[in-house]
N, C-alpha and C. Protein backbone atom coordinates (compact mmCIF):
# COMPACT_ATOMS: atom_id res chain seq x y z
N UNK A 1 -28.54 0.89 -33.05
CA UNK A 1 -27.96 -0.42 -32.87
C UNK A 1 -28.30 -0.91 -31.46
N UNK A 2 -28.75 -2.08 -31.32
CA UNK A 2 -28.91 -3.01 -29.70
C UNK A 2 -28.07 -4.08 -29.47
N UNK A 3 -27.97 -4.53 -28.23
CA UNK A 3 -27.16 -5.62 -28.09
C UNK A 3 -27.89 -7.02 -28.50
N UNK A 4 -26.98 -7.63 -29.00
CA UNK A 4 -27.56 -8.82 -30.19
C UNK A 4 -27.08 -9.85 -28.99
N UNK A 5 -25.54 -9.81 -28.03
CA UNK A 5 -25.74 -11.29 -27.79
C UNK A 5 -26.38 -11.50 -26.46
N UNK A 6 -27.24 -12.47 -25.96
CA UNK A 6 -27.96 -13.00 -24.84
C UNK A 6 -26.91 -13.78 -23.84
N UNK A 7 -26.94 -14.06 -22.84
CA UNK A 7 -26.73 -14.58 -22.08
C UNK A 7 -27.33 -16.02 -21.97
N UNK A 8 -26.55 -16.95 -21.63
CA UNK A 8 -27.58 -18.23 -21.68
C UNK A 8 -26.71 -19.30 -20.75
N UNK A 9 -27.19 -20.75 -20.63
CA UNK A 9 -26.34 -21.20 -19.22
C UNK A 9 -25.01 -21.86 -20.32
N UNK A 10 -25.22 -21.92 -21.75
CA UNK A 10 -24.35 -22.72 -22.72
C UNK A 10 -23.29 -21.71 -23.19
N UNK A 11 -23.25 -20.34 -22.53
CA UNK A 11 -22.34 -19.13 -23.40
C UNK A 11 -23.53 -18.21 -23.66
N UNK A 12 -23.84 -17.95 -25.17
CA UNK A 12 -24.35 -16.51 -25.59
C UNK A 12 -25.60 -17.25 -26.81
N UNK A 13 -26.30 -16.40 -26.96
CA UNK A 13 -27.45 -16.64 -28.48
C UNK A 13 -27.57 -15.27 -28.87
N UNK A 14 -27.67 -15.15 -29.98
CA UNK A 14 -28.13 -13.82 -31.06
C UNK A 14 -28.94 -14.68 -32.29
N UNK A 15 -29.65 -13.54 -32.90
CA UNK A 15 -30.16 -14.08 -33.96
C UNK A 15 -29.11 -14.09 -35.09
N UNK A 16 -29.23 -15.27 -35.82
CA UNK A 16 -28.42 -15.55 -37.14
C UNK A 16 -28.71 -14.33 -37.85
N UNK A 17 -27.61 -13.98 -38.29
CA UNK A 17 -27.48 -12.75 -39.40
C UNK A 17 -27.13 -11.53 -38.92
N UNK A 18 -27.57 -11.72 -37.08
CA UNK A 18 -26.91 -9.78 -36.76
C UNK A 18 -25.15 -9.84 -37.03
N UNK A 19 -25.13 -8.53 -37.00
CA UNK A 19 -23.74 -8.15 -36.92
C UNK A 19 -23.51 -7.87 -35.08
N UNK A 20 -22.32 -8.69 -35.01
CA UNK A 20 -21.83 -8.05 -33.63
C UNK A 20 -20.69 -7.19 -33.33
N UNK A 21 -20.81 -6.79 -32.59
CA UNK A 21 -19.39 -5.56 -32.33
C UNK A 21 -18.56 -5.46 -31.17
N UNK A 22 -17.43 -6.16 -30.56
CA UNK A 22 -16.70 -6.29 -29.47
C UNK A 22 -15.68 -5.37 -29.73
N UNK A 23 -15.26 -5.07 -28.15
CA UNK A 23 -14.11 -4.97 -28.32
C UNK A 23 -13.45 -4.81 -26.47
N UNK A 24 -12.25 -4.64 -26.14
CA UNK A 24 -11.98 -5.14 -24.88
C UNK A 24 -11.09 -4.16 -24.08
N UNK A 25 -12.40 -3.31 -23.67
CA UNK A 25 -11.47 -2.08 -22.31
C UNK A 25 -10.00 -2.72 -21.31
N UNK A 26 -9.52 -1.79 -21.24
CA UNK A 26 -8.36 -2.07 -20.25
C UNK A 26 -8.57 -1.94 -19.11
N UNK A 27 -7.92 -2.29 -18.10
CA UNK A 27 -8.42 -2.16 -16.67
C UNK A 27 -6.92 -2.40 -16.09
N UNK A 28 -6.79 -1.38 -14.68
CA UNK A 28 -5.02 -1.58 -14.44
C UNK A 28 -5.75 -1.56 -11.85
N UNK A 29 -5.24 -2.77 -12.05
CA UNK A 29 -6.22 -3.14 -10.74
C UNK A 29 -4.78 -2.58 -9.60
N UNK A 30 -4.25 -1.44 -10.02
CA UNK A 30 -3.21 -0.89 -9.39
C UNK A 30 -4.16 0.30 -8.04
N UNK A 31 -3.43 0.33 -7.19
CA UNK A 31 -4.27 1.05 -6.30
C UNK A 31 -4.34 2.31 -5.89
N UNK A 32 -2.61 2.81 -6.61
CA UNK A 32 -2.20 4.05 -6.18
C UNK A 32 -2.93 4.65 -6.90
N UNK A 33 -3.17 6.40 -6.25
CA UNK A 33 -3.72 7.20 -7.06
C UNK A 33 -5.43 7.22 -7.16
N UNK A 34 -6.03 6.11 -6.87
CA UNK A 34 -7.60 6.18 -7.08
C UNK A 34 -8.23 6.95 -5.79
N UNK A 35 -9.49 7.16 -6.26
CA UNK A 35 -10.31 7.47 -4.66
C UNK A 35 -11.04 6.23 -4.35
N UNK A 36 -11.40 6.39 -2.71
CA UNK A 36 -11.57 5.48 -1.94
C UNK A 36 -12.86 4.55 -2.28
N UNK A 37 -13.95 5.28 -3.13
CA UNK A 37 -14.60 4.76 -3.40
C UNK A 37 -15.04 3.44 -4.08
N UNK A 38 -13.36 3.20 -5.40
CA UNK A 38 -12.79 2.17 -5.47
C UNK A 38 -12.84 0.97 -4.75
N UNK A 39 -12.88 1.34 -3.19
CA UNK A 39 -11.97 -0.18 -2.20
C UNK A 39 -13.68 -0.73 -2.01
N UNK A 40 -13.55 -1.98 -1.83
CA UNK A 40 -14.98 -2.34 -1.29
C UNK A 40 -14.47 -3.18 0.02
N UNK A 41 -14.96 -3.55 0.63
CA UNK A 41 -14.74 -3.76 2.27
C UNK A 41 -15.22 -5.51 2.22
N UNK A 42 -14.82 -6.78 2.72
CA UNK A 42 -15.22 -7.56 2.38
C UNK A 42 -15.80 -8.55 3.67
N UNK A 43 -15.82 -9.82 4.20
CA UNK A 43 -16.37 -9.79 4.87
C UNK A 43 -15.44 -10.07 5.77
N UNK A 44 -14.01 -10.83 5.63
CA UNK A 44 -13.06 -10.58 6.60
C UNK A 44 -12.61 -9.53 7.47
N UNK A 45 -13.22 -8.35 6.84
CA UNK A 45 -12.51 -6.87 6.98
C UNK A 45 -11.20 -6.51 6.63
N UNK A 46 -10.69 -7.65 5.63
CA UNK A 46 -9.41 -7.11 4.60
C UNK A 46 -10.46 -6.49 3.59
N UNK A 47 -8.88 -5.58 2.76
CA UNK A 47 -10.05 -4.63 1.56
C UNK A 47 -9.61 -5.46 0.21
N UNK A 48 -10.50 -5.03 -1.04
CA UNK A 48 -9.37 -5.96 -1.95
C UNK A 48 -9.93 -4.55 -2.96
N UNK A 49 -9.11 -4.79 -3.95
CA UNK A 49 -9.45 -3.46 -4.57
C UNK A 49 -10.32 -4.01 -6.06
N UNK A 50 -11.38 -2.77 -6.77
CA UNK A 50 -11.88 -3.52 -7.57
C UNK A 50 -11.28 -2.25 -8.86
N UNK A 51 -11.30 -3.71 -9.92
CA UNK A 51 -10.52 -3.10 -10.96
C UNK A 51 -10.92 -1.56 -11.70
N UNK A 52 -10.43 -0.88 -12.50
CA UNK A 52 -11.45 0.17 -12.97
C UNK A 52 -10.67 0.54 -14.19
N UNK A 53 -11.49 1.27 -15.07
CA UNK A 53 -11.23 1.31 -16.73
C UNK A 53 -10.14 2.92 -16.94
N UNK A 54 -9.02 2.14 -17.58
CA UNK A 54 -8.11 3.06 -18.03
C UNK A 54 -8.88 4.13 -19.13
N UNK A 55 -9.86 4.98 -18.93
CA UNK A 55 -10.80 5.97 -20.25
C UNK A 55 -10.25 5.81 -21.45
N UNK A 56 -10.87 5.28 -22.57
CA UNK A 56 -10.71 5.58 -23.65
C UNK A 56 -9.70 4.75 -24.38
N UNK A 57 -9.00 3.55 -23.61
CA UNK A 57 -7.78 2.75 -23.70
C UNK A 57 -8.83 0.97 -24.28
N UNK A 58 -7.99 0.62 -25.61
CA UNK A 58 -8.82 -0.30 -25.92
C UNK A 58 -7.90 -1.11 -26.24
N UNK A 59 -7.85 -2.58 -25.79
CA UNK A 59 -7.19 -3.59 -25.95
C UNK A 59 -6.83 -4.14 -27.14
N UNK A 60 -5.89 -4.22 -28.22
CA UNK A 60 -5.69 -4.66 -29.25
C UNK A 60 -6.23 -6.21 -29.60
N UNK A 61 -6.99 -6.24 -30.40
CA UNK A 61 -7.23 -8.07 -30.75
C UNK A 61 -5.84 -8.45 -31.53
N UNK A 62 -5.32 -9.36 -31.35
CA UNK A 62 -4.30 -9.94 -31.97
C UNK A 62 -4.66 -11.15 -33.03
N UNK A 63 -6.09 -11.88 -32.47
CA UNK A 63 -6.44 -13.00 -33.84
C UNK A 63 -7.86 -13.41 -32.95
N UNK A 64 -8.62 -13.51 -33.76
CA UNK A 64 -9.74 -13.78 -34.03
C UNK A 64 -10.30 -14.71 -34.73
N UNK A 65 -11.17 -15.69 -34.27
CA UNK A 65 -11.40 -16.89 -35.28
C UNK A 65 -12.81 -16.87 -34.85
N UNK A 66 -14.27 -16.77 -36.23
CA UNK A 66 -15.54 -17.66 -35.40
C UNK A 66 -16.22 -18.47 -36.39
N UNK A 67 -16.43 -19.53 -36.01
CA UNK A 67 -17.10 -20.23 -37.00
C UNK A 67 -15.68 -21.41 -37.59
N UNK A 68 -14.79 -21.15 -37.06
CA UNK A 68 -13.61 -21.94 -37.91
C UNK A 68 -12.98 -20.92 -39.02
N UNK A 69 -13.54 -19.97 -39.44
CA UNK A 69 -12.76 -18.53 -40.17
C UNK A 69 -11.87 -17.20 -39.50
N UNK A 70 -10.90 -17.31 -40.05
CA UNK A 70 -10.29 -15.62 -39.08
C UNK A 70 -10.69 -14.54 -39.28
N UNK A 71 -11.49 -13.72 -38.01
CA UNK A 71 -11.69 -12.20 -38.36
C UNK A 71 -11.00 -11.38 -38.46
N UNK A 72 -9.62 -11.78 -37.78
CA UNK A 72 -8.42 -10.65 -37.48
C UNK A 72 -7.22 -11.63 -37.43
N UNK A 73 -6.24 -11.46 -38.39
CA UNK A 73 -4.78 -12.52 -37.99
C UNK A 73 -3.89 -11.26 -37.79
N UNK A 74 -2.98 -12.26 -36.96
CA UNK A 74 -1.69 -11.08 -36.26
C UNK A 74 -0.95 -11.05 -38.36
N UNK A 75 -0.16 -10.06 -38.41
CA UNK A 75 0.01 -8.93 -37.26
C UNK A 75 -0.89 -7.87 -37.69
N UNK A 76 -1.97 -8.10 -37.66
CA UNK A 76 -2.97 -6.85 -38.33
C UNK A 76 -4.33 -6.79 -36.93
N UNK A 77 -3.42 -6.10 -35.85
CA UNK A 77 -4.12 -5.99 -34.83
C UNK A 77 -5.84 -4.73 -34.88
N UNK A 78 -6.26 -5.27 -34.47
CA UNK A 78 -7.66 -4.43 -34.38
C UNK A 78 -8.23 -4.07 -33.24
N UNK A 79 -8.65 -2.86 -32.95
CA UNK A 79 -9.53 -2.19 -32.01
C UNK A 79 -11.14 -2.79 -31.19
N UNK A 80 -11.15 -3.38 -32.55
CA UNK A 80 -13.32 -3.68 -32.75
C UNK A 80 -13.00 -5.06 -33.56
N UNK A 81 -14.04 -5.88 -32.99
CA UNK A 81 -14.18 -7.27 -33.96
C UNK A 81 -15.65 -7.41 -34.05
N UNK A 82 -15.31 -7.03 -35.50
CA UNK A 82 -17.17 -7.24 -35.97
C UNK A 82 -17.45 -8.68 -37.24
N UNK A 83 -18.47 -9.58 -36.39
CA UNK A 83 -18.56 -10.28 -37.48
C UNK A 83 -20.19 -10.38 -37.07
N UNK A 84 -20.80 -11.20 -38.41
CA UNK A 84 -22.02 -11.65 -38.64
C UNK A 84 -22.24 -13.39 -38.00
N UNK A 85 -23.26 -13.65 -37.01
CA UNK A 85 -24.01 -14.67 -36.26
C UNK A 85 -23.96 -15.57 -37.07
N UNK A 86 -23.74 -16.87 -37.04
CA UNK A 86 -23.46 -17.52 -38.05
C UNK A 86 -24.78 -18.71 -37.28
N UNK A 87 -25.73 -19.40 -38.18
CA UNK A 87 -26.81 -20.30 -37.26
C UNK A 87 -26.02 -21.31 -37.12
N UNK A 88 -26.63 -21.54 -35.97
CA UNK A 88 -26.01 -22.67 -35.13
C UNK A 88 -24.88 -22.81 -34.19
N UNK A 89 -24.70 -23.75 -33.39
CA UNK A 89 -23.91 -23.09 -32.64
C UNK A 89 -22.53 -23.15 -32.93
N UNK A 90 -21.86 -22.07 -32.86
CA UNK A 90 -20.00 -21.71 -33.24
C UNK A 90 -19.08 -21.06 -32.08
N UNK A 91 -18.23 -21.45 -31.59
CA UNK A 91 -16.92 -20.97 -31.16
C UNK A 91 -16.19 -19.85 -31.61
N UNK A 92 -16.46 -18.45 -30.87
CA UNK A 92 -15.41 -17.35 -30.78
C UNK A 92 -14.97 -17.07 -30.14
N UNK A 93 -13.11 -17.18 -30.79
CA UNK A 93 -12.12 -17.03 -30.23
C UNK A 93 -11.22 -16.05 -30.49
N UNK A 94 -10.53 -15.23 -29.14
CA UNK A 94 -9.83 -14.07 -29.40
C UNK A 94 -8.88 -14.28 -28.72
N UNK A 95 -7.70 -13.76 -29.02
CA UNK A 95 -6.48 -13.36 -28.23
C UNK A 95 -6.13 -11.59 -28.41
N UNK A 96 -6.00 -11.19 -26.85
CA UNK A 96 -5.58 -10.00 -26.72
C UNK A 96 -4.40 -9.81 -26.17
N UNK A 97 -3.68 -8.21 -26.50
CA UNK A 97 -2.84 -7.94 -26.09
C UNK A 97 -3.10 -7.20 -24.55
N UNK A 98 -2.79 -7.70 -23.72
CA UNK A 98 -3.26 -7.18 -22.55
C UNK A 98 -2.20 -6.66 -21.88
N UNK A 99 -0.85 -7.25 -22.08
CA UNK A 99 0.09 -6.14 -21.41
C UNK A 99 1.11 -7.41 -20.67
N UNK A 100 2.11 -6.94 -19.84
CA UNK A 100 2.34 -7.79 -18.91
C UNK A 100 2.80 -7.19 -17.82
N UNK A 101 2.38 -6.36 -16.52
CA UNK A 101 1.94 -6.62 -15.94
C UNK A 101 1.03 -7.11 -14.85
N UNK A 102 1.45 -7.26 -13.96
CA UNK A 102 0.40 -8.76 -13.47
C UNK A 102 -0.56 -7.85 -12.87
N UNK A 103 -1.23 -6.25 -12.96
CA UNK A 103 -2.02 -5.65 -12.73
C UNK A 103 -2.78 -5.33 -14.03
N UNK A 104 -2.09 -5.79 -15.19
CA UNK A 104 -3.46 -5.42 -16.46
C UNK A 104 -4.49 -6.53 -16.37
N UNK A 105 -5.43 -6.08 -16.83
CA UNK A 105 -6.43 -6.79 -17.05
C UNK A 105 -7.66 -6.22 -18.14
N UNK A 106 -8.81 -6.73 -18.37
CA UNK A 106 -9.33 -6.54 -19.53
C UNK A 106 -10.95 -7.18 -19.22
N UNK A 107 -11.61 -6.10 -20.26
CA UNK A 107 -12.96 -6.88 -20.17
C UNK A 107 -14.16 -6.87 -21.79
N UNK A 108 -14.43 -7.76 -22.24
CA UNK A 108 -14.66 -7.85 -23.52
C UNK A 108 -16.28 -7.55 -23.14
N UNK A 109 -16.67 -6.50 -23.90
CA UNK A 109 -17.51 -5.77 -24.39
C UNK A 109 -18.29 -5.99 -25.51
N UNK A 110 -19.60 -5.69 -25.50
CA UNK A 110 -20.42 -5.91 -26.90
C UNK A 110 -20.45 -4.22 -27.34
N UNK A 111 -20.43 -3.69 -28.16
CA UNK A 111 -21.06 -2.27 -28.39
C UNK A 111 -22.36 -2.10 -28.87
N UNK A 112 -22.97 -1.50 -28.07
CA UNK A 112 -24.71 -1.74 -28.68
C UNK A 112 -25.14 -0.47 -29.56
N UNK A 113 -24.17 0.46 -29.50
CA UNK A 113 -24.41 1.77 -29.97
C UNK A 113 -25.18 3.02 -29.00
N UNK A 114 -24.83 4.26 -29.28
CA UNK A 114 -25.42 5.07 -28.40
C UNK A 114 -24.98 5.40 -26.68
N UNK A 115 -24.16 4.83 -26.89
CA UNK A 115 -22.47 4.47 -25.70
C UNK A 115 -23.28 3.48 -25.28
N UNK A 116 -24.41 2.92 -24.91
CA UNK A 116 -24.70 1.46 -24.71
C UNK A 116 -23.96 0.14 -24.73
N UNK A 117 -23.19 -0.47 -24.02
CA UNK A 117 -22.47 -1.72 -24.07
C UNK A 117 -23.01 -2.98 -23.21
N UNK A 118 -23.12 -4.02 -23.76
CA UNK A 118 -23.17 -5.17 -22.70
C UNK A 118 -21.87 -6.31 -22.51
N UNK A 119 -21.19 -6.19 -21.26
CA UNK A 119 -20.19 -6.91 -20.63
C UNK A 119 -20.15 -8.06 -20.96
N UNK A 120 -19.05 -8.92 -21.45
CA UNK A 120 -19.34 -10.23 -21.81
C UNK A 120 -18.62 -11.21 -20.49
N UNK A 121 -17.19 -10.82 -20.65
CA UNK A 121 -16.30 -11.44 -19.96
C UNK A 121 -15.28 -10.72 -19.40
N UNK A 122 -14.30 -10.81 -18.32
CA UNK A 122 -12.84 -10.62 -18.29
C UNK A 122 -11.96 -11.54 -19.06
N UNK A 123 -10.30 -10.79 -19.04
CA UNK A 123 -9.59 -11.13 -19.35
C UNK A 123 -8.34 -11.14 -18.32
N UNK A 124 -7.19 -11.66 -18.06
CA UNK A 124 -5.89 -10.94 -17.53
C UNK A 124 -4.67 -11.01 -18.58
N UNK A 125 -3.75 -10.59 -18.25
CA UNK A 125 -2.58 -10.61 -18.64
C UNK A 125 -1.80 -11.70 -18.93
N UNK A 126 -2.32 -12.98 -17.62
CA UNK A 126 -2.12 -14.21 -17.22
C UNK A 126 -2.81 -14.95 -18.66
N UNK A 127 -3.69 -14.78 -18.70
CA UNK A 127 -4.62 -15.18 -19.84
C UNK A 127 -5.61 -14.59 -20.42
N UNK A 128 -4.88 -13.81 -21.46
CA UNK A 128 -5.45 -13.30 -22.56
C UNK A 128 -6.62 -13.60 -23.66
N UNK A 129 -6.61 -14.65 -23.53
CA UNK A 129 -7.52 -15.72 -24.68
C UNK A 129 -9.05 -15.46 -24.09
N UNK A 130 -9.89 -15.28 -24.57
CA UNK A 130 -11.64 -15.20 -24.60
C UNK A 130 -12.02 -16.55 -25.58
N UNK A 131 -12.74 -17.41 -25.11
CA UNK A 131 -13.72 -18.29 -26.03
C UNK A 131 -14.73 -18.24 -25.36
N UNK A 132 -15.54 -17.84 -26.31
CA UNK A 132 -17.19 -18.14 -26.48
C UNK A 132 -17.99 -18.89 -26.75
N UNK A 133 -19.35 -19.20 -26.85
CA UNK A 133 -19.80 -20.05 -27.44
C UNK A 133 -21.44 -19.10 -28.18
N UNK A 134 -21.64 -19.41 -29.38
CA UNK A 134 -22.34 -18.69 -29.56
C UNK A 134 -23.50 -19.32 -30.24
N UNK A 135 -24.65 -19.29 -30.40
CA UNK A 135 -25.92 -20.37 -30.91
C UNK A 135 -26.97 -19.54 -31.34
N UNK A 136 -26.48 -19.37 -32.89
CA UNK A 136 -26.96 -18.68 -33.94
C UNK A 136 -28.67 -19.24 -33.77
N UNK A 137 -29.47 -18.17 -33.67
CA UNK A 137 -31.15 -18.73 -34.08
C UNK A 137 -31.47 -18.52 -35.08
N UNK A 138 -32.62 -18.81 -35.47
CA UNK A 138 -33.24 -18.66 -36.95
C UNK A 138 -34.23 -17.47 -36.28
C-alpha cells in the first residue's frame, strides 16, 4: 500500500478510485516527565515545548462525512476511516474525540502501509473538527 493523498495549494489530490486510510494519533503537549530533547530553543530564548505521540493511542472518529455521505456516524466511533476517492473535487469531514484537556491534541494521518504514514493535519481539543478538500483525478 502507498500514500494516495498529495499535497496541493487547494487541500489534497489522489487518484479517483484509491482507497484511503486515516486515522488520528494523540499527542499530550504536557512537559513533565519527557527528555530534554523534546524542548526546542526559539529565537527569543524562551523554550516552548513540541508536542509528542502518546505510542500506540489513536483518536476515536466520532462522524465522518465525504462526498456529502457518512463514513462513520456517532455513536459508532472508529479507529481508521477508510473510504474510496470520489472524482472531482469533495469535502472531508471529521470530528474527533480528542479529550478535554487543553494539553490534548491530535494529528490526522494517512496510513500508507508498512508503518509508512503521511501527516495531513493537526487537531486540538479546542477544535476537534478536520476538513479537507480533496480533487479526485481521472
Amino acid at each position: 500500500m502507498t500514500c494516495h493523498l498529495r499535497k496541493t495549494p487547494g487541500g489534497y489530490e489522489a487518484a479517483a478510485g484509491d482507497v484511503v486510510t486515516l486515522f488520528a494519533e494523540h499527542y499530550d503537549s504536557r512537559a513533565q516527565g519527557l527528555p530534554t530533547d523534546y524542548w526546542s530553543n526559539d529565537s527569543d530564548s524562551s523554550f516552548k515545548f513540541a508536542a509528542h505521540p502518546k505510542k500506540g493511542r489513536m483518536l476515536p472518529c466520532l462522524n465522518a462525512t465525504y462526498g456529502g455521505k457518512e463514513i462513520i456516524r456517532h455513536p459508532n466511533a472508529a479507529d481508521k476511516i477508510q473510504f474510496t476517492v470520489q472524482p472531482g473535487r469533495q469535502t472531508l469531514r471529521l470530528l474527533f474525540s480528542v479529550g478535554n484537556s487543553p494539553y490534548s491534541s491530535g494529528k490526522l494521518v494517512e496510513d500508507c502501509g508498512e508503518g509508512n504514514t503521511n501527516a495531513i493535519c493537526g487537531m486540538s481539543a479546542e477544535y476537534p473538527v478536520v476538513e479537507i478538500t480533496i480533487e479526485g483525478k481521472p
